[in-house]
Protein backbone atom coordinates (compact mmCIF):
# COMPACT_ATOMS: atom_id res chain seq x y z
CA UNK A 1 -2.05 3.54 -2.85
CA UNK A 2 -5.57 2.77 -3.04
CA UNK A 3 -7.49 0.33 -0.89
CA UNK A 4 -10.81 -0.88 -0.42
CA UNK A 5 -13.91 1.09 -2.14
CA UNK A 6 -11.77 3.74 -2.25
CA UNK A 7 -10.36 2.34 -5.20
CA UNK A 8 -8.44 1.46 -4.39
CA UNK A 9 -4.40 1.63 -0.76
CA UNK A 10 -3.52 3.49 -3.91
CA UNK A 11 -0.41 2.38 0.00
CA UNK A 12 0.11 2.88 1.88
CA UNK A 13 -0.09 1.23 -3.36
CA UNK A 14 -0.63 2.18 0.66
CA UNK A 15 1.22 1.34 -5.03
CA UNK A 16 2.67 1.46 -3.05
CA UNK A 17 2.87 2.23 -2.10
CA UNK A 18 2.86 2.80 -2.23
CA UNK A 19 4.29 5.53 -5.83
CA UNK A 20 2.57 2.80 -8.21
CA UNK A 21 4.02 3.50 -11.69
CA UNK A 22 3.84 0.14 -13.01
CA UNK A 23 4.00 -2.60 -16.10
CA UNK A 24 0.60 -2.95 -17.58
CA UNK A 25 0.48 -7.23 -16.75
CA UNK A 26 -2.38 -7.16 -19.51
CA UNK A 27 0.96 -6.72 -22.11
CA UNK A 28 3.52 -8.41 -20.23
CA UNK A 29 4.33 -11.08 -18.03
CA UNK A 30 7.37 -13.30 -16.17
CA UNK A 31 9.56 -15.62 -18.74
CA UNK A 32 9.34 -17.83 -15.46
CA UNK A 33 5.27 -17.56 -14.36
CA UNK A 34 3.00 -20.76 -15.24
CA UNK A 35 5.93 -22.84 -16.74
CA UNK A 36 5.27 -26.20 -16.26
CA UNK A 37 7.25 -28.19 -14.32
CA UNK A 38 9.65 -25.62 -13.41
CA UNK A 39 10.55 -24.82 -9.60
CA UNK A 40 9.64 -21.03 -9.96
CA UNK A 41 7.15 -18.25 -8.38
CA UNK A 42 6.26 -14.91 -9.57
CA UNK A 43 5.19 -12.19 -7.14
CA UNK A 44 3.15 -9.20 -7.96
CA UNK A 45 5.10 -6.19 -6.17
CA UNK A 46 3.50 -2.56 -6.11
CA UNK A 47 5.85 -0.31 -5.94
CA UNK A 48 5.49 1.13 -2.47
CA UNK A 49 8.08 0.21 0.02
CA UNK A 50 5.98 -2.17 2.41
CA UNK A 51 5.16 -3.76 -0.03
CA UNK A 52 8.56 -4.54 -1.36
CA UNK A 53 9.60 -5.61 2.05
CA UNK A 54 7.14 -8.22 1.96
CA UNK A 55 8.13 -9.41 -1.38
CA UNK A 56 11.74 -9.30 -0.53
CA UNK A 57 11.64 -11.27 2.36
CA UNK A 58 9.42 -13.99 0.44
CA UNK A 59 11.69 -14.05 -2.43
CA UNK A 60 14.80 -14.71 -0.24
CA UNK A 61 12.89 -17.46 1.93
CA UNK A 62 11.38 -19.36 -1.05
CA UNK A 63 14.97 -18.94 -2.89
CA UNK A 64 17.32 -19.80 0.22
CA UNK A 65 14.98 -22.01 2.25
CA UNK A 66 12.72 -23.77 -0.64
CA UNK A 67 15.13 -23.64 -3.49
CA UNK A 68 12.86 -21.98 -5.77
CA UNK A 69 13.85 -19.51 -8.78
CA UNK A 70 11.34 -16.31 -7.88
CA UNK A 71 10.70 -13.53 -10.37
CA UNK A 72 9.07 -9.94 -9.56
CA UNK A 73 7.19 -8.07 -11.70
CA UNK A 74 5.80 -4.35 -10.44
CA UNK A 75 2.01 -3.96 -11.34
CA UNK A 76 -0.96 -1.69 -10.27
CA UNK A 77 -3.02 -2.80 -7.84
CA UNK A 78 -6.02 -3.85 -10.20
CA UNK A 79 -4.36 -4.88 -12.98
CA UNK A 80 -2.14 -7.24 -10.69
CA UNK A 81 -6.04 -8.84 -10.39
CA UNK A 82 -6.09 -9.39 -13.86
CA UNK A 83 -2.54 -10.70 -13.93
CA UNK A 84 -3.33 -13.12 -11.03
CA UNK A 85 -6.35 -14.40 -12.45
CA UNK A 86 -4.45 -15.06 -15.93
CA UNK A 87 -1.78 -16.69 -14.27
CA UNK A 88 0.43 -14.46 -15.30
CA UNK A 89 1.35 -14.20 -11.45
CA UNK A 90 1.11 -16.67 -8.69
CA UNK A 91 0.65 -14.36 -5.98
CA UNK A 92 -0.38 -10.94 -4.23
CA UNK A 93 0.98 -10.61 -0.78
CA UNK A 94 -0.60 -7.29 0.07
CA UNK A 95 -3.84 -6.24 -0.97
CA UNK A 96 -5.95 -3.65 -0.02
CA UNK A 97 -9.22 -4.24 -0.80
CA UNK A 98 -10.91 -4.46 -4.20
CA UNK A 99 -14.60 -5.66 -4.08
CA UNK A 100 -15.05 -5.62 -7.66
CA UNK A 101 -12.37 -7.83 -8.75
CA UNK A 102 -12.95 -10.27 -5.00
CA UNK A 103 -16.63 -10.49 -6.80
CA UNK A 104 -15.19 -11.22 -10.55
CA UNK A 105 -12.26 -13.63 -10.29
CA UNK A 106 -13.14 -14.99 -6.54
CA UNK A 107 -16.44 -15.46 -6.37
CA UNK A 108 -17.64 -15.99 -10.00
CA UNK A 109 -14.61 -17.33 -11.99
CA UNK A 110 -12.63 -18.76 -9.40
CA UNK A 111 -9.71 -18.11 -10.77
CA UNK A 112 -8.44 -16.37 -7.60
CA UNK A 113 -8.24 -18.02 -4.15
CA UNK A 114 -7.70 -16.20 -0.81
CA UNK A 115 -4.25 -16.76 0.63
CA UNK A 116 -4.67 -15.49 4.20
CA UNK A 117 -4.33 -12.52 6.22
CA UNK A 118 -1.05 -10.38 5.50
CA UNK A 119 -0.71 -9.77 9.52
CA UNK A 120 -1.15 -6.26 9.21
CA UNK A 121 -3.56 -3.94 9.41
CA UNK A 122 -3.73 -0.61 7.43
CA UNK A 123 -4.83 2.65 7.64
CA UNK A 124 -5.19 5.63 4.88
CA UNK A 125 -5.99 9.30 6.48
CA UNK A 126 -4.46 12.31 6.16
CA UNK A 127 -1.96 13.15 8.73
CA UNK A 128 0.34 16.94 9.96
CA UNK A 129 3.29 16.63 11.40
CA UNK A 130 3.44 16.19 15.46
CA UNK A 131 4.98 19.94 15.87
CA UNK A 132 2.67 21.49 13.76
CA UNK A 133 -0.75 19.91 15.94
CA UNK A 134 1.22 20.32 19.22
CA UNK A 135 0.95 24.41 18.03
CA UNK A 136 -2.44 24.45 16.84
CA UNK A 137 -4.50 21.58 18.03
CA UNK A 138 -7.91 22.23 16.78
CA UNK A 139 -6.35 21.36 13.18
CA UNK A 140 -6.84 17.81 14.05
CA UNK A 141 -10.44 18.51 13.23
CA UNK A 142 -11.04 18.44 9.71
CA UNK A 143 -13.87 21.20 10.30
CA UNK A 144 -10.48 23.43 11.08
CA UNK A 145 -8.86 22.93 8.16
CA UNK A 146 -10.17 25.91 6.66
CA UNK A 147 -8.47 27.95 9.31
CA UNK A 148 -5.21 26.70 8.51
CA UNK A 149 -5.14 26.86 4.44
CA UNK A 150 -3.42 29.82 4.22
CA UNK A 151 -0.98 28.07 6.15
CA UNK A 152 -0.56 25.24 4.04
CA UNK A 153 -0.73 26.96 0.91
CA UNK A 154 2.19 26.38 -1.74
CA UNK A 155 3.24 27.77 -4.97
CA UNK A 156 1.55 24.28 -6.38
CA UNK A 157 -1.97 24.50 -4.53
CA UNK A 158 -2.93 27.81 -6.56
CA UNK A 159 -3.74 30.15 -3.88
CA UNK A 160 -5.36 27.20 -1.79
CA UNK A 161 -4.22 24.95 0.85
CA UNK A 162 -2.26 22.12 -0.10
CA UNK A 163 -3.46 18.28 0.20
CA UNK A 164 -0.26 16.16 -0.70
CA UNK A 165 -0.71 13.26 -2.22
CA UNK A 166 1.51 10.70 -3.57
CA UNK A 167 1.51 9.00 -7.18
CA UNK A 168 -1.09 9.92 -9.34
CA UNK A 169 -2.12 5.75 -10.02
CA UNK A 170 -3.38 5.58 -6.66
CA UNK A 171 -7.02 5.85 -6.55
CA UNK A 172 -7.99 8.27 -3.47
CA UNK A 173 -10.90 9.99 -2.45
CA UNK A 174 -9.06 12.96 -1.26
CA UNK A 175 -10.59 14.95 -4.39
CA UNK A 176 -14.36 13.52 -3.68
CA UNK A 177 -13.22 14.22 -0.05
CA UNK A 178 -12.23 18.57 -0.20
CA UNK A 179 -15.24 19.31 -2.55
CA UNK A 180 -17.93 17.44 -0.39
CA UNK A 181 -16.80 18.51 2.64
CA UNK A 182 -16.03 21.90 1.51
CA UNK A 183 -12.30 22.70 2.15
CA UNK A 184 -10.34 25.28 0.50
CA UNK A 185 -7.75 22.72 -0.07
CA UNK A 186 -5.90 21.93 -3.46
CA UNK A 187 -5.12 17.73 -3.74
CA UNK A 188 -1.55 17.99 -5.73
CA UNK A 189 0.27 14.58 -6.61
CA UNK A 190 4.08 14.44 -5.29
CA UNK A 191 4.51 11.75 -8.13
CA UNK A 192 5.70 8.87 -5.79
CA UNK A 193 6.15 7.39 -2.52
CA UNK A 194 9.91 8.28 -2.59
CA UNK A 195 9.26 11.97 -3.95
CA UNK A 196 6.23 12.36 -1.28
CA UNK A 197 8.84 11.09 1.38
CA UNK A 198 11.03 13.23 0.40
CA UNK A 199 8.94 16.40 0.58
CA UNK A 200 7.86 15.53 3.52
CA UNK A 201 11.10 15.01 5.28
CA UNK A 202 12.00 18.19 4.11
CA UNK A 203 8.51 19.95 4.89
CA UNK A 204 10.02 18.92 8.58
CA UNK A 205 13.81 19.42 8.53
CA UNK A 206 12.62 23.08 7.72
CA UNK A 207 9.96 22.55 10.64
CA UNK A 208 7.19 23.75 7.84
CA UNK A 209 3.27 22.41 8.38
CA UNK A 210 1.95 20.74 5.85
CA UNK A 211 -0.67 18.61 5.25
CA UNK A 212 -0.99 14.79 3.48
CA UNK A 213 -2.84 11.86 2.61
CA UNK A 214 -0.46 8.69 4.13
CA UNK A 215 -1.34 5.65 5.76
CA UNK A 216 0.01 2.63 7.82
CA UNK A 217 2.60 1.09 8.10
CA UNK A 218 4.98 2.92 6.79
CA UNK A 219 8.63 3.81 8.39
CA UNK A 220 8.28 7.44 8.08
CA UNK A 221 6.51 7.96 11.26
CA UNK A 222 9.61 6.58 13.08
CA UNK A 223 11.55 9.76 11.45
CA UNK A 224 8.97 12.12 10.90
CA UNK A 225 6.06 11.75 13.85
CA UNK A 226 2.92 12.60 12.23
CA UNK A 227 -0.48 12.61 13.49
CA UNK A 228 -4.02 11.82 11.57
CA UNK A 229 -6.74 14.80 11.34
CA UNK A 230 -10.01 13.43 12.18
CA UNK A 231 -12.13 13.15 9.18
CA UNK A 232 -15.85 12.43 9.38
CA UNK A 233 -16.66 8.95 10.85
CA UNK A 234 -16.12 5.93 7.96
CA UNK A 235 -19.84 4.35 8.20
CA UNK A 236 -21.44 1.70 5.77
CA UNK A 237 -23.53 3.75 4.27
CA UNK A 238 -21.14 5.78 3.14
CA UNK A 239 -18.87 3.00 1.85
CA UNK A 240 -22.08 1.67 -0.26
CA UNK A 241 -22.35 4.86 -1.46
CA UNK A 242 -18.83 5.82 -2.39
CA UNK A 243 -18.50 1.80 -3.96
CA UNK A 244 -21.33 3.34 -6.45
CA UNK A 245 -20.41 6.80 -7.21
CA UNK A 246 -16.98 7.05 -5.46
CA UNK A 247 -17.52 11.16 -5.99
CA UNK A 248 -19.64 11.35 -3.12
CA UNK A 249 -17.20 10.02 -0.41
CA UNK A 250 -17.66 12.13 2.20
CA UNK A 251 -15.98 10.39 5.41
CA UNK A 252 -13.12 9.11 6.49
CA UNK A 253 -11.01 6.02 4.76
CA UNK A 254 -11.85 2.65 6.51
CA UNK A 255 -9.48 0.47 8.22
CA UNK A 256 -8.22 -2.55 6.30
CA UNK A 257 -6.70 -6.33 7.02
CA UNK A 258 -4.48 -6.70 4.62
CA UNK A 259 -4.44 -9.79 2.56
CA UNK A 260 -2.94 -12.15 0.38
CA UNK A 261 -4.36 -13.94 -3.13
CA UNK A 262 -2.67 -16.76 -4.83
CA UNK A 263 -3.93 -17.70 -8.41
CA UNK A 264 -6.03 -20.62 -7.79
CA UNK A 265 -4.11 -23.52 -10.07
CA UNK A 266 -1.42 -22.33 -8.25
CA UNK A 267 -2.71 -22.83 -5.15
CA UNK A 268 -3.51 -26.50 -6.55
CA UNK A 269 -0.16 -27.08 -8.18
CA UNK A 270 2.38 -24.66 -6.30
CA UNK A 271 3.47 -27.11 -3.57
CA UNK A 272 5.44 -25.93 -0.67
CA UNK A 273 5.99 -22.57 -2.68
CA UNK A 274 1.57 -22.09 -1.98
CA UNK A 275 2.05 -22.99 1.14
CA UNK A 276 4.86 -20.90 2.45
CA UNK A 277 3.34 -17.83 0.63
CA UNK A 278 -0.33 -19.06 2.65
CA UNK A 279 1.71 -19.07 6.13
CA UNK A 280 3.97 -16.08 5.30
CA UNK A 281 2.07 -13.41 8.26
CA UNK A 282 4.15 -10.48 9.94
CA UNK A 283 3.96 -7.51 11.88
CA UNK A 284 3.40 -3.78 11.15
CA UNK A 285 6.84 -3.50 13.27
CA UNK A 286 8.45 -7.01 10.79
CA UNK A 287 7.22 -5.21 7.43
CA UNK A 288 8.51 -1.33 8.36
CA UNK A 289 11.90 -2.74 9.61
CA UNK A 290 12.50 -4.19 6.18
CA UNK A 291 11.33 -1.40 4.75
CA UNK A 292 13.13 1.02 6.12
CA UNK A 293 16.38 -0.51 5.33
CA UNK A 294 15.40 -0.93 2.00
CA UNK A 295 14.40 2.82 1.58
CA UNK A 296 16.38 4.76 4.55
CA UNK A 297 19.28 2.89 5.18
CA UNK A 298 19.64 2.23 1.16
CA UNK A 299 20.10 -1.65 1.82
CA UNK A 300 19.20 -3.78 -1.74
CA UNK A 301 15.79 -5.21 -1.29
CA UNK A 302 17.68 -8.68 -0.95
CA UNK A 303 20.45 -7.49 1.24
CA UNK A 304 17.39 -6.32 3.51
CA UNK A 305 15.64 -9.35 3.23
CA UNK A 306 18.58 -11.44 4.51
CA UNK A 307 19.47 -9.13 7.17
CA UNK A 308 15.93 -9.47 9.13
CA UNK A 309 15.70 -13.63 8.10
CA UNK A 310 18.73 -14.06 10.56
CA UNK A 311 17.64 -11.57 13.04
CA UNK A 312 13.92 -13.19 13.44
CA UNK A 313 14.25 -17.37 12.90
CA UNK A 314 11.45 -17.55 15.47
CA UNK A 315 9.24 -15.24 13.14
CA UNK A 316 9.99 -16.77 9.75
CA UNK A 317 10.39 -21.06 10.77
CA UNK A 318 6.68 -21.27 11.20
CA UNK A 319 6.32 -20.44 7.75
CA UNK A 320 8.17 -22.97 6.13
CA UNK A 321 6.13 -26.13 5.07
């Protein structure tokens, strides 16, 4: 899941995150986005789970409440720009921060308009479990880690420690990250979200340490409590310079407001649909409830999605215009 200069949240897609193994919008697009006249929306989804969540919940408000027809499509994070600015989509309801494409399509083509704050604020790092720093708490420093490798060593790392990460489309810096700091730590790519969730829930059913890039929200730390290793302090500078050369990141992942973008004729033409999706803001809490249904409790995203709109009328009313 990238996010920010570090693209880029990869999710939590953060790409979803998120894992992000997605259509290439440059090839395809919705039968239903940018026909005229018709009552319909099209939402970028990356594929990690929080990002579903949000999607679902819009899709069933716009659809129950609004009487729209909504269509999904599952895209990377930056070619979802490209597929917003083409109008190939109407909307992105979680971003994590992609200068470059803000500057192309926001700033100098216009093509793109801001849609608002998300609601929730996220957070890459890399995280052990709770047991595991309870036992040895100096491995919440990162200049620990060495210590610890052999610990966190599997047959994957080759004879190193082991960084998990989760689908290879996210764009980290956790490679930049163990050569410039110096760790004797291999980075090696569960393949997605699910199959990094799944390692590590069983990493911690068999009470195993192990060590992972993962971010916020996400449900998993209401099963599995995890806590982040301090990494060196994120700093300007060190964004400039990773923005130019993102091989010399050598500090910690910043913290990011999450946002939404709406194709800008859209925005124009879109009606109440561009205006629910500009009101539509939630909690960290409001996002990993649905998502933890959808991916825990095995709920359909829409069967989720209707399940939290009755629970939380006084959340969800203020968004419709």
């Amino acid at each position: 899941m990238a996010r920010k200069w570090i693209v880029a949240a990869g999710a939590l897609g953060l790409l979803a995150v998120t894992g992000c193994g997605a259509a290439d919008m440059t090839k395809q697009s919705s039968p239903y986005a940018n026909v005229k006249g018709a009552k319909s929306v099209t939402l970028s989804v990356q594929s990690w789970v929080g990002a579903r969540a949000n999607a679902a919940v819009a899709t069933y408000l716009l659809e129950h409440e609004l009487g729209y027809r909504v269509d999904t499509v599952q895209v990377d994070e930056v070619p979802a720009w490209d597929a917003l600015s083409q109008g190939r989509v109407d909307a992105i309801l979680e971003d994590w921060g992609h200068q470059d494409q803000e500057k192309r399509y926001v700033e100098d083509k216009k093509t793109i308009t801001p849609g608002g704050d998300l609601g929730v604020t996220g957070h890459i790092g890399w995280y052990v479990p709770k047991y595991f720093a309870d036992a040895h708490p100096d491995v919440l420093d990162w200049r620990n880690l060495n210590k610890y490798a052999s610990q966190l060593r599997t047959p994957e790392s080759g004879g190193k420690g082991q960084l998990m990460d989760g689908s290879p489309s996210y764009v980290t810096n956790d490679k930049a990250l163990v050569k410039n700091l110096g760790l004797d730590y291999q980075v090696v790519f569960a393949g997605s979200e699910a199959a990094q969730i799944t390692q590590i829930k069983q990493f911690a059913k068999d009470k195993k340490p192990f060590l992972t890039y993962w971010y916020e929200p996400q449900w998993l730390f209401n099963e599995v409590p995890m806590v982040e290793v301090k990494l060196p302090e994120h700093t300007s500078a060190c964004e400039e310079k990773g923005t130019a050369d993102p091989s010399t990141v050598d500090c910690a992942y910043p913290t990011t407001t999450l946002k939404k973008y709406l194709n800008t004729e859209f925005t124009h033409k879109g009606g109440k649909a561009a205006r629910f999706l500009k009101n539509f803001n939630w909690t960290k809490q409001d996002q990993n409830e649905v998502a933890q249904m959808i991916a825990e409790d095995k709920l359909s995203a829409d069967d989720a999605a209707k399940r939290w709109v009755k629970e939380h009328p006084d959340v969800w009313k203020k968004w419709i215009p």
